[in-house]
N, C-alpha and C. Protein backbone atom coordinates (compact mmCIF):
# COMPACT_ATOMS: atom_id res chain seq x y z
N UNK A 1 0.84 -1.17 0.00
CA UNK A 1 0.00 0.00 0.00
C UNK A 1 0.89 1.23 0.00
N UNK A 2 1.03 2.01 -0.92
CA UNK A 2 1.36 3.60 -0.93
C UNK A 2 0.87 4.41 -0.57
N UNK A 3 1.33 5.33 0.47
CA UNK A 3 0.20 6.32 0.70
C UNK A 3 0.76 7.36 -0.20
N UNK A 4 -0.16 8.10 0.25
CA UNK A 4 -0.17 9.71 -0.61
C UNK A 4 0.00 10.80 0.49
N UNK A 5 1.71 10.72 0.26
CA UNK A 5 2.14 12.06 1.26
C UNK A 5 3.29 12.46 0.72
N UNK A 6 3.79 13.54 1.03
CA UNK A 6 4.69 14.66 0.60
C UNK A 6 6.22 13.59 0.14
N UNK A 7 5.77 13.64 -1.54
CA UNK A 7 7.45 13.10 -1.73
C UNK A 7 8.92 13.75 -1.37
N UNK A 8 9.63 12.82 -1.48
CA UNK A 8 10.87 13.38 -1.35
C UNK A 8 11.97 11.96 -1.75
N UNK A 9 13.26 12.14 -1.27
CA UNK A 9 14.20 11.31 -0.76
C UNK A 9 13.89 10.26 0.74
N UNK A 10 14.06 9.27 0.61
CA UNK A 10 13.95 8.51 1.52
C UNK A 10 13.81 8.67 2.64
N UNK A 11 14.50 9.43 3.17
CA UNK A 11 14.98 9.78 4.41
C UNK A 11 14.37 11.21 4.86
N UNK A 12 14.03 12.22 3.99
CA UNK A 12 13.09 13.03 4.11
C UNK A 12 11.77 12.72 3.93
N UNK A 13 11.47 11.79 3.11
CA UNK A 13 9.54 11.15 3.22
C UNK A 13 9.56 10.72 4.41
N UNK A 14 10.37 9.73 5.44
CA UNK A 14 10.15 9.38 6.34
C UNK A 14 9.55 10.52 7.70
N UNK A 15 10.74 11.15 7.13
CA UNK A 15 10.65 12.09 8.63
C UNK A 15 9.99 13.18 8.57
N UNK A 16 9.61 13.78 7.18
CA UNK A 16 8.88 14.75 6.88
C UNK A 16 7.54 15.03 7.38
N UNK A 17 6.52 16.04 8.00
CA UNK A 17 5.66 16.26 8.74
C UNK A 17 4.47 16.03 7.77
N UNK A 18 3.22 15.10 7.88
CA UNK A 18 2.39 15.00 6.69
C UNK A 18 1.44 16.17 6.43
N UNK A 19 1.30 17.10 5.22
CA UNK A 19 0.88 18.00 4.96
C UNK A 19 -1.03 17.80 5.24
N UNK A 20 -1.19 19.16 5.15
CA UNK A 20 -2.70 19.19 5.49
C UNK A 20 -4.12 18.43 4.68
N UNK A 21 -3.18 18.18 3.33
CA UNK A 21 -4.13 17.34 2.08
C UNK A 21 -4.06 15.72 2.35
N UNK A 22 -2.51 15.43 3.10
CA UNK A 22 -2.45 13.98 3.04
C UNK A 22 -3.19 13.62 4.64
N UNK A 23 -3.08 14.56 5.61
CA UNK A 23 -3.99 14.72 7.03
C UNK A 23 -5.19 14.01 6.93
N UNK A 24 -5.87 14.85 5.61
CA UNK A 24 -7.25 14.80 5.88
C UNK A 24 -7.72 13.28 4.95
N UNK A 25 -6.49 13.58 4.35
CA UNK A 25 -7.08 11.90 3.58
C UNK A 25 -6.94 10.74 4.50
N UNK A 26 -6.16 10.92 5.37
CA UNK A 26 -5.52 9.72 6.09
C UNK A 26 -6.75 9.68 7.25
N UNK A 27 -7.23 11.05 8.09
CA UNK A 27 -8.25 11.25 8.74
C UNK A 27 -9.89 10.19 8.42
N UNK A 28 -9.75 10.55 7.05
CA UNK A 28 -10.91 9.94 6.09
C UNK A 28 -10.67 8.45 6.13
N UNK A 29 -9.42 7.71 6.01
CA UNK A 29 -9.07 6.27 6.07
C UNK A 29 -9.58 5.39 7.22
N UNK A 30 -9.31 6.40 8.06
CA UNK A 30 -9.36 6.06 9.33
C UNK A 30 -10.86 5.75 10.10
N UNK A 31 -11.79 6.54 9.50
CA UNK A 31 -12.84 6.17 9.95
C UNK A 31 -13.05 4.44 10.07
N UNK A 32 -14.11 4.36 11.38
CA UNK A 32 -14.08 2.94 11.52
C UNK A 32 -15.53 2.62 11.65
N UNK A 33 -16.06 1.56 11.94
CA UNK A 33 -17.40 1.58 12.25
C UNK A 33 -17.61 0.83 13.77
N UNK A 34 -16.41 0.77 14.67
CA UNK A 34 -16.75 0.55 16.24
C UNK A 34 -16.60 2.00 16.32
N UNK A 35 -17.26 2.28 17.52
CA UNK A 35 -16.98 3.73 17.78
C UNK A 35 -15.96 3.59 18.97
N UNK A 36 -15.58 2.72 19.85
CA UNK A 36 -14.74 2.75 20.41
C UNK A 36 -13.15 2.94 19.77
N UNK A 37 -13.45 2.08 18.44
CA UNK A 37 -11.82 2.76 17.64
C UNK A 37 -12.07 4.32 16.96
N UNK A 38 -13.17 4.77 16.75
CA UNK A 38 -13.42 6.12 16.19
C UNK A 38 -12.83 6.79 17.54
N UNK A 39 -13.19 6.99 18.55
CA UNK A 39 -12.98 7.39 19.72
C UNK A 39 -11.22 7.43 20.07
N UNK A 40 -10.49 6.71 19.86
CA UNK A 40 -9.36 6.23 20.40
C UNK A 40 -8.86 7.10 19.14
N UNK A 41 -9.38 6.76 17.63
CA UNK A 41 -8.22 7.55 16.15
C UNK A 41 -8.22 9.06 16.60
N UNK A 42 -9.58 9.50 16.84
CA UNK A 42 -9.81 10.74 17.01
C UNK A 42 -8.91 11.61 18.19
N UNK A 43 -9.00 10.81 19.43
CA UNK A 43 -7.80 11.26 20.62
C UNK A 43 -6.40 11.68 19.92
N UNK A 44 -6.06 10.55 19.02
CA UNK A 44 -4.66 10.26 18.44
C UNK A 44 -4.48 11.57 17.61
N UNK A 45 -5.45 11.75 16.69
CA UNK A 45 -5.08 12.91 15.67
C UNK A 45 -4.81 14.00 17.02
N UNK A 46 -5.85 14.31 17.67
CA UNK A 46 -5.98 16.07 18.62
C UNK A 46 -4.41 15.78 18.90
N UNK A 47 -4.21 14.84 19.73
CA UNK A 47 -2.78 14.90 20.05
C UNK A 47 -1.47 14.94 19.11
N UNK A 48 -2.08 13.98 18.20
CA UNK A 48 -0.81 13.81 17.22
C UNK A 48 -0.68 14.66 15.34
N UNK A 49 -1.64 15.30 15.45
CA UNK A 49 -1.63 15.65 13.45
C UNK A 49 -0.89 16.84 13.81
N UNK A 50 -0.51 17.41 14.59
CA UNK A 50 0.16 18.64 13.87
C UNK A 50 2.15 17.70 13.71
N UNK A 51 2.31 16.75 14.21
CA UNK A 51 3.81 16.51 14.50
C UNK A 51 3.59 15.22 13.54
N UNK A 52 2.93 14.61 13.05
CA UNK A 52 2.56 13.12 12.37
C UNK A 52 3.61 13.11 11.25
N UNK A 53 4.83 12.36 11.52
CA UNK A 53 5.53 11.95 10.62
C UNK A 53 4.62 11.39 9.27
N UNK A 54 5.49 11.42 7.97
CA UNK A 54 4.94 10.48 6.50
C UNK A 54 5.26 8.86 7.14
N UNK A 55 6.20 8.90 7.31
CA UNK A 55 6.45 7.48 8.28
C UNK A 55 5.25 6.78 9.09
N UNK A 56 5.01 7.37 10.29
CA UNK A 56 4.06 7.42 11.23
C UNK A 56 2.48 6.91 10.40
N UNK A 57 2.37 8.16 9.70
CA UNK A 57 1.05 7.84 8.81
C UNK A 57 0.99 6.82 7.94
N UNK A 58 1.98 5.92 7.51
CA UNK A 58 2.03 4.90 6.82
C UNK A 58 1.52 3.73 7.45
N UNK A 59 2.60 3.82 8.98
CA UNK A 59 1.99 3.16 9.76
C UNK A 59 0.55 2.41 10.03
N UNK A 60 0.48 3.81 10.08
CA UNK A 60 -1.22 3.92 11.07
C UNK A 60 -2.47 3.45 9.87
N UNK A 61 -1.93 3.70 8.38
CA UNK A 61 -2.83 2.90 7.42
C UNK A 61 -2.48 1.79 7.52
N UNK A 62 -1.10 0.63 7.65
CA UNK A 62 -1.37 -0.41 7.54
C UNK A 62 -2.44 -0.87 8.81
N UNK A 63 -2.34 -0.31 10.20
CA UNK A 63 -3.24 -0.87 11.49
C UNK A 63 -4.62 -0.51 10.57
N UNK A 64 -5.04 0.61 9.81
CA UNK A 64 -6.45 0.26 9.46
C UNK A 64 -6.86 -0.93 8.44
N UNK A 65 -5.95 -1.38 8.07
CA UNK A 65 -5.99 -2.41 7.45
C UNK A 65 -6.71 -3.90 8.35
N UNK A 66 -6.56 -3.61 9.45
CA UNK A 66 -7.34 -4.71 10.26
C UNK A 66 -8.46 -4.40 10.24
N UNK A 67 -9.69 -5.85 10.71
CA UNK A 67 -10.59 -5.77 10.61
C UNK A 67 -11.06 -4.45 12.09
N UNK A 68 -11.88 -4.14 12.66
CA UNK A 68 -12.27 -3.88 13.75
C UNK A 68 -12.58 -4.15 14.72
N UNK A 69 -12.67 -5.06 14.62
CA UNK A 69 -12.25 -5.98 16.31
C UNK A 69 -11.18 -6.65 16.49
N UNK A 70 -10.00 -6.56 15.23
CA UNK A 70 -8.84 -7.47 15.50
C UNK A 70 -7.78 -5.67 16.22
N UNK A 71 -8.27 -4.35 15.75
CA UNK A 71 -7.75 -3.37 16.01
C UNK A 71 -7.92 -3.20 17.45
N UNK A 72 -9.20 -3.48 17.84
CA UNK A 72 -9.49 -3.07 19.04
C UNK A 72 -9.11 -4.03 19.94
N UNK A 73 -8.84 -4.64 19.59
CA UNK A 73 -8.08 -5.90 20.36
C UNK A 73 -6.76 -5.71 20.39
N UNK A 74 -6.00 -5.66 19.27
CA UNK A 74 -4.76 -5.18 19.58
C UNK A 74 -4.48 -3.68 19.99
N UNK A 75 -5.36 -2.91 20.31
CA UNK A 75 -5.19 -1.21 20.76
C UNK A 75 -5.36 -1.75 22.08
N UNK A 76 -6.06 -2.76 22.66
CA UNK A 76 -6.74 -3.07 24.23
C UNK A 76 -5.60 -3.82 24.50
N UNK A 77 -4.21 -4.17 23.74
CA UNK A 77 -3.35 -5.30 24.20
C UNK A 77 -4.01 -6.94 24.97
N UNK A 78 -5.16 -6.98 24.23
CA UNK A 78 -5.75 -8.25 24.41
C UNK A 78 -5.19 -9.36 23.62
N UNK A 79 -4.84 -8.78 22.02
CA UNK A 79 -3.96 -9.91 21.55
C UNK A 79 -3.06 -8.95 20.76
N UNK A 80 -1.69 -9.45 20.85
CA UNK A 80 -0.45 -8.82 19.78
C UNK A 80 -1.06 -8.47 18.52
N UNK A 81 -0.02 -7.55 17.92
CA UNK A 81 -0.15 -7.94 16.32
C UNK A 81 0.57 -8.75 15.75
N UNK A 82 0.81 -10.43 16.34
CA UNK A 82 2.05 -11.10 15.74
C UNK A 82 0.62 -12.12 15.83
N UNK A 83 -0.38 -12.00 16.54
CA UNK A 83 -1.41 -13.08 16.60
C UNK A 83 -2.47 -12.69 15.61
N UNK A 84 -2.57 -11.39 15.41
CA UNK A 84 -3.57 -10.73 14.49
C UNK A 84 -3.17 -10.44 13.06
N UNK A 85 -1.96 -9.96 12.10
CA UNK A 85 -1.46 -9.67 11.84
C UNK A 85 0.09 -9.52 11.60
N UNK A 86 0.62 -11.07 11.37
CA UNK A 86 2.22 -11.26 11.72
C UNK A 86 3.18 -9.97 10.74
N UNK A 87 2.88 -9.84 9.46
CA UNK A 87 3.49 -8.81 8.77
C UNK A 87 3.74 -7.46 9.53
N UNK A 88 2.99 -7.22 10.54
CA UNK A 88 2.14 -5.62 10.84
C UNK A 88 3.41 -5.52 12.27
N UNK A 89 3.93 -6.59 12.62
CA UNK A 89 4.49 -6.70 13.89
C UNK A 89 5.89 -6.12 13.44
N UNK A 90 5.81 -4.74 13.54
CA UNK A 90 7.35 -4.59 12.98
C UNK A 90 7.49 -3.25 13.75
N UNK A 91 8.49 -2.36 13.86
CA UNK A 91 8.75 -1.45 14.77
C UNK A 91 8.16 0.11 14.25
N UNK A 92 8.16 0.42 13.04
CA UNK A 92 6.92 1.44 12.54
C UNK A 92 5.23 1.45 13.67
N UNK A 93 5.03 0.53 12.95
CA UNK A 93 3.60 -0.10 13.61
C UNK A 93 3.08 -0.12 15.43
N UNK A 94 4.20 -0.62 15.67
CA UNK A 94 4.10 -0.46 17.26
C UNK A 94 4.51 0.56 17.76
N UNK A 95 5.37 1.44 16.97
CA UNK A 95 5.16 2.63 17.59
C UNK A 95 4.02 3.09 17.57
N UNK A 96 3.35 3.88 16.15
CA UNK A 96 2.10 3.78 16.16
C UNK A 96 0.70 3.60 16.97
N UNK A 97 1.39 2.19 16.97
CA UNK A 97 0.52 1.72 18.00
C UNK A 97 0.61 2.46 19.65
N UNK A 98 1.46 2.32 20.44
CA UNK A 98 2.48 2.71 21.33
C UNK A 98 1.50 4.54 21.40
N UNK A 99 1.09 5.14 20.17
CA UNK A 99 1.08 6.34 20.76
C UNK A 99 -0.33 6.56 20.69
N UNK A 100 -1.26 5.74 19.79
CA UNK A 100 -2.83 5.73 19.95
C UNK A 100 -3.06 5.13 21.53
N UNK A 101 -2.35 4.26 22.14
CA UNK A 101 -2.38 3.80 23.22
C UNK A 101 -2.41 5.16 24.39
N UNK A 102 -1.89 5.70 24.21
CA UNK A 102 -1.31 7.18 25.19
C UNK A 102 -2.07 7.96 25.19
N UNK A 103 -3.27 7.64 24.63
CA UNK A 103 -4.34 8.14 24.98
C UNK A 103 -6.01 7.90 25.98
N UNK A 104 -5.56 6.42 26.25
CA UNK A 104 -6.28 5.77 26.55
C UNK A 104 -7.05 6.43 27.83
């Protein structure tokens, strides 16, 4: 999956801050249909869209890639993402993860 955020060089897409067009698309991705994960994305942006790495946001589309109860399960640390999702278990992701959590 590619997202759609501010190109560059490698090392600047990563770390680069995601602009206000790729925000709102990623905002839009994110919608879920538990409202307990609507609830938890929504915390994440107030706290996190103005600093949201292109990195970060890559992230956070592959976790929408789970179904919605395998998310909310792994946001509740009820089951890993190595039980839900073995690809997803990688250090991007859990950060990610790691900071939707910090809101709890």
């Amino acid at each position: 999956m590619e997202a759609n955020f501010p190109m560059g060089g490698p090392s600047e897409k990563c770390s680069a801050v995601v602009d206000e067009r790729g925000l709102s698309k990623l905002k839009w991705r994110c919608r879920r249909g538990l409202l307990e994960n609507d609830l938890f994305i929504e915390r994440f942006f107030k706290r996190f869209s103005d600093t949201l790495t292109v990195r970060q946001a890559t992230a956070l589309e592959l976790l929408m890639d789970l179904s919605d109860n395998d998310l909310l399960d792994v946001h509740l640390a009820r089951k890993s993402l190595a039980q839900v999702a073995a690809p997803l278990d990688r250090q991007d992701v859990q950060e990610v993860l790691s900071m939707l959590r910090k809101n709890c």
